[in-house]
N, C-alpha and C. Protein backbone atom coordinates (compact mmCIF):
# COMPACT_ATOMS: atom_id res chain seq x y z
N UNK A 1 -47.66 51.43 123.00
CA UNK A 1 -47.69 50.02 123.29
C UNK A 1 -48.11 49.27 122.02
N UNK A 2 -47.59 48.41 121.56
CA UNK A 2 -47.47 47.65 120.24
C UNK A 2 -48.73 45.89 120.56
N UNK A 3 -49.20 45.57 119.91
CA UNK A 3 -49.66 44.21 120.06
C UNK A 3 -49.35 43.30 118.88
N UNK A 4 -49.28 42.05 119.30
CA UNK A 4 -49.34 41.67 117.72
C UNK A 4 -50.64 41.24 117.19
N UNK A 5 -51.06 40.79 115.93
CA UNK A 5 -52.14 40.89 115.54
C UNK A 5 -52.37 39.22 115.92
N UNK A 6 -51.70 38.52 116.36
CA UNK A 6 -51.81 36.77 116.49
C UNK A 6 -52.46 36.89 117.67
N UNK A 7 -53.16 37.82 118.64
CA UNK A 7 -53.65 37.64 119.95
C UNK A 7 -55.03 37.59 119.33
N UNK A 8 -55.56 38.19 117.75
CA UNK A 8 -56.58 38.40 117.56
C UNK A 8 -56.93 36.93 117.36
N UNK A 9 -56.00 35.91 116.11
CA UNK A 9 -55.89 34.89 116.16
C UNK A 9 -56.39 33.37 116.81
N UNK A 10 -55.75 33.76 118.03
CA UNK A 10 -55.86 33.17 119.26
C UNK A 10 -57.15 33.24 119.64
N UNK A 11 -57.40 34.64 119.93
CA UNK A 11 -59.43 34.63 120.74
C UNK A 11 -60.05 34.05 119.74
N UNK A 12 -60.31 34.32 117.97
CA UNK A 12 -61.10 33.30 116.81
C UNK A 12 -61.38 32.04 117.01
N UNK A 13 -59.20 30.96 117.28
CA UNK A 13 -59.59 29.92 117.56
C UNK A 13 -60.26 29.25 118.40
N UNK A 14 -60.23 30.07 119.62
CA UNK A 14 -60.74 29.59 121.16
C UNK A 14 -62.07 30.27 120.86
N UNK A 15 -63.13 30.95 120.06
CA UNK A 15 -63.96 30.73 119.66
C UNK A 15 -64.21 29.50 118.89
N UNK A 16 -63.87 29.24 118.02
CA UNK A 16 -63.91 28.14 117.03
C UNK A 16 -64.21 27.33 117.71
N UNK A 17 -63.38 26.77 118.33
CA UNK A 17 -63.19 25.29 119.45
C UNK A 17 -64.56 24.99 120.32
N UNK A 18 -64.79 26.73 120.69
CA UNK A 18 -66.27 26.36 121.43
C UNK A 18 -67.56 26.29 120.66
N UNK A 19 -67.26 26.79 119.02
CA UNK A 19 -68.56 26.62 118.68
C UNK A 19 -68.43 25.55 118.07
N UNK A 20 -67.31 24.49 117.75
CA UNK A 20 -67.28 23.06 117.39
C UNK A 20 -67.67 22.18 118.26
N UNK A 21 -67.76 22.27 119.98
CA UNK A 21 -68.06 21.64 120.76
C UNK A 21 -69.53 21.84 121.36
N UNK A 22 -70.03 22.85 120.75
CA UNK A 22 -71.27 23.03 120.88
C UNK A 22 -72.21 22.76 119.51
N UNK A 23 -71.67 22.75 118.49
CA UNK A 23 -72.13 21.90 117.41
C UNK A 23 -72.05 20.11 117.40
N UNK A 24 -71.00 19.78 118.19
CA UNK A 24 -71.21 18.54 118.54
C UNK A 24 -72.38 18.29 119.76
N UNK A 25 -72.38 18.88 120.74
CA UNK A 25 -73.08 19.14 121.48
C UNK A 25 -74.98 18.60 120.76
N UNK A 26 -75.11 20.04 120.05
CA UNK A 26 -76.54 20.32 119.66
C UNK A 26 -76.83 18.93 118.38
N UNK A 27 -75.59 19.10 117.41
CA UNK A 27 -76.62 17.83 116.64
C UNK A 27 -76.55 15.86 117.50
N UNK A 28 -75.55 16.01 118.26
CA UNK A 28 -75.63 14.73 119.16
C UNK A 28 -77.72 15.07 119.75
N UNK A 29 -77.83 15.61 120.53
CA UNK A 29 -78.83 15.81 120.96
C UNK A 29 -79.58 15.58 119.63
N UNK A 30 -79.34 16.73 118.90
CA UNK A 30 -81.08 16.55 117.67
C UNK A 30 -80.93 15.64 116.83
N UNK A 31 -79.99 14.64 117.23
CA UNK A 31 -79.91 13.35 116.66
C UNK A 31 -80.54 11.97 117.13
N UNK A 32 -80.14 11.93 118.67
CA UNK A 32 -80.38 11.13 119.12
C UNK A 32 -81.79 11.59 119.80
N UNK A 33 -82.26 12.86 120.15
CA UNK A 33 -83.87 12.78 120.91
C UNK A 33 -84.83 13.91 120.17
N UNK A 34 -84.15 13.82 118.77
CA UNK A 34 -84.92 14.80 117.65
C UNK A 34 -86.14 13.83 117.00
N UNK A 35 -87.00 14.03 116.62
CA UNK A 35 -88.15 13.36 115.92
C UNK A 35 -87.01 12.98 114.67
N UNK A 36 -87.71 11.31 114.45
CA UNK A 36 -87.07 10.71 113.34
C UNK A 36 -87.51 10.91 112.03
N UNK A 37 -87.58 12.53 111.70
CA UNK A 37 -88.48 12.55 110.34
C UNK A 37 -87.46 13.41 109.23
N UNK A 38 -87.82 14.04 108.05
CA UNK A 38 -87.19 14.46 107.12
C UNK A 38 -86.86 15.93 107.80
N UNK A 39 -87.46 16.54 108.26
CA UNK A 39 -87.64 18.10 109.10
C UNK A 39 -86.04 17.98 109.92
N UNK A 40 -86.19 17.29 110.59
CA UNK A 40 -84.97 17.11 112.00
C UNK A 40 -84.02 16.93 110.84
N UNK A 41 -83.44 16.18 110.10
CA UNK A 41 -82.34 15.79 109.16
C UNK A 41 -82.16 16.96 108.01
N UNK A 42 -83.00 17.53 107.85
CA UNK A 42 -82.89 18.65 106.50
C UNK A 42 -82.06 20.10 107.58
N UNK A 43 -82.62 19.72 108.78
CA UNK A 43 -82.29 21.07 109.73
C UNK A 43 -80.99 20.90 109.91
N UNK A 44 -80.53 19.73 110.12
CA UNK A 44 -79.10 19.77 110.42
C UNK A 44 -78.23 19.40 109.41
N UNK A 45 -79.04 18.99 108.28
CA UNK A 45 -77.61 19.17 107.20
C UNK A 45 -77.96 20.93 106.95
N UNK A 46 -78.76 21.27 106.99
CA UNK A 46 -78.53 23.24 105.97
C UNK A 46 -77.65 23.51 107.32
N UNK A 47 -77.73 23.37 108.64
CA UNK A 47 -76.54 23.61 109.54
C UNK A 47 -75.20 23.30 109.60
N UNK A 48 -75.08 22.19 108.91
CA UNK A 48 -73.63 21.62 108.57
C UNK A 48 -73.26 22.12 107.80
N UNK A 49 -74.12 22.40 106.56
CA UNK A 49 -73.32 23.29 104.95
C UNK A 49 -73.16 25.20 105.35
N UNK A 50 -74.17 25.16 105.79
CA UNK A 50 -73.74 26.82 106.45
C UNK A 50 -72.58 26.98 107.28
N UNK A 51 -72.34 25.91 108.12
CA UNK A 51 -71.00 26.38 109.33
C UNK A 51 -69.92 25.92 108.67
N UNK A 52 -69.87 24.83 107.47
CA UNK A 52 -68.91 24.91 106.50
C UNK A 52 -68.46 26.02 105.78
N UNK A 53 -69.56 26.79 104.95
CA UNK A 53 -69.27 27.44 104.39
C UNK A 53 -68.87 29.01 105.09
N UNK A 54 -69.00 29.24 106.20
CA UNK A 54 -68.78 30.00 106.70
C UNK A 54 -67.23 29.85 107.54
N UNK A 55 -66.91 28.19 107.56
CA UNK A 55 -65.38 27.97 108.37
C UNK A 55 -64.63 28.47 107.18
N UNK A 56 -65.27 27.95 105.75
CA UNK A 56 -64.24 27.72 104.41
C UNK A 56 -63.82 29.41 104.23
N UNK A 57 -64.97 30.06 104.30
CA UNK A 57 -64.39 31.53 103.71
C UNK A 57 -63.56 32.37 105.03
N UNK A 58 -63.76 31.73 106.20
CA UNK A 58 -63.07 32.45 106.94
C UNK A 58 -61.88 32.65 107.43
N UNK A 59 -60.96 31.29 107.16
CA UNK A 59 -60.23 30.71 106.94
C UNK A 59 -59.73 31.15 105.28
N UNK A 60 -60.19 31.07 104.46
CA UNK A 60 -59.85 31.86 103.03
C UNK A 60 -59.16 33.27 103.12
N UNK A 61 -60.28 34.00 104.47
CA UNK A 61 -59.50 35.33 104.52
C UNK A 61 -58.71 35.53 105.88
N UNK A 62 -58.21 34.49 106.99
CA UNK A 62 -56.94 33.85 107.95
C UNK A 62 -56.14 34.20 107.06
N UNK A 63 -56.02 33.18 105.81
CA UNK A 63 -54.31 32.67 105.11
C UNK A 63 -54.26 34.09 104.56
N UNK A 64 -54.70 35.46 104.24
CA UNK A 64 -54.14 36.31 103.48
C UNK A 64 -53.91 37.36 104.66
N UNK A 65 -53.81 37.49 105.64
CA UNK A 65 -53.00 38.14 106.95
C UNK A 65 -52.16 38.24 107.20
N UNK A 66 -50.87 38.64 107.46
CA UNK A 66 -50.10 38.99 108.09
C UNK A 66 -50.54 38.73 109.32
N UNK A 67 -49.91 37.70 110.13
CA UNK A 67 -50.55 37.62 111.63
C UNK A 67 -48.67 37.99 112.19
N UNK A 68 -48.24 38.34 111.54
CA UNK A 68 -46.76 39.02 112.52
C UNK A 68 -46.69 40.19 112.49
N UNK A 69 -47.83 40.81 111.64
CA UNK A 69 -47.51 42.14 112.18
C UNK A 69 -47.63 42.82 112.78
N UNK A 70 -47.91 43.82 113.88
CA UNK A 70 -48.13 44.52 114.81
C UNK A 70 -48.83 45.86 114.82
N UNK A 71 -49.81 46.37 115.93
CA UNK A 71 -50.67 47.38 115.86
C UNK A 71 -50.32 47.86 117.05
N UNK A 72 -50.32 49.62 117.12
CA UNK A 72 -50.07 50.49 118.58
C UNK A 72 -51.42 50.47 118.90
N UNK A 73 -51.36 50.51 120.15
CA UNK A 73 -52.52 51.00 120.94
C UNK A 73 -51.96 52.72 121.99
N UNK A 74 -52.87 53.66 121.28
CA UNK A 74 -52.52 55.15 121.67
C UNK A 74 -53.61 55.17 122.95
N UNK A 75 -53.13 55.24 124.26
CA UNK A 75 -53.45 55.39 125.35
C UNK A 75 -53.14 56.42 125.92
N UNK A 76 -54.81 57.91 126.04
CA UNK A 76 -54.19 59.28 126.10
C UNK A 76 -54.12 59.66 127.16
């Protein structure tokens, strides 16, 4: 039985999507009922540059895939 590798694809983005909506989610909240001080704002920008830098390289290594190619699954 053959799969293609774009199903792997697929589950990433539909991860993605939920951890973008839960990053909207969490800094809406620690925005609007977070203490108005330097602490609350330093926390969520090192959160913004980390989930950047972690979309940028992951996505860096997406575009060098082959997502048409295909893998057996040996079922004994």
């Amino acid at each position: 039985m053959e799969l293609s590798l774009s199903i792997f694809l697929i589950i990433y983005l539909i991860c993605l999507l939920f951890i973008l909506i839960m990053t909207i989610f969490n800094l809406y909240h620690s925005w609007r009922f977070g203490m108005n001080n330097f602490t609350n704002f330093l926390m969520m920008s090192i959160y913004i540059v980390i989930l950047f830098v972690i979309i940028f390289f992951s996505i860096k290594f997406i575009s060098s895939v082959d997502w048409k190619s295909t893998f057996e699954i040996i079922i004994f």
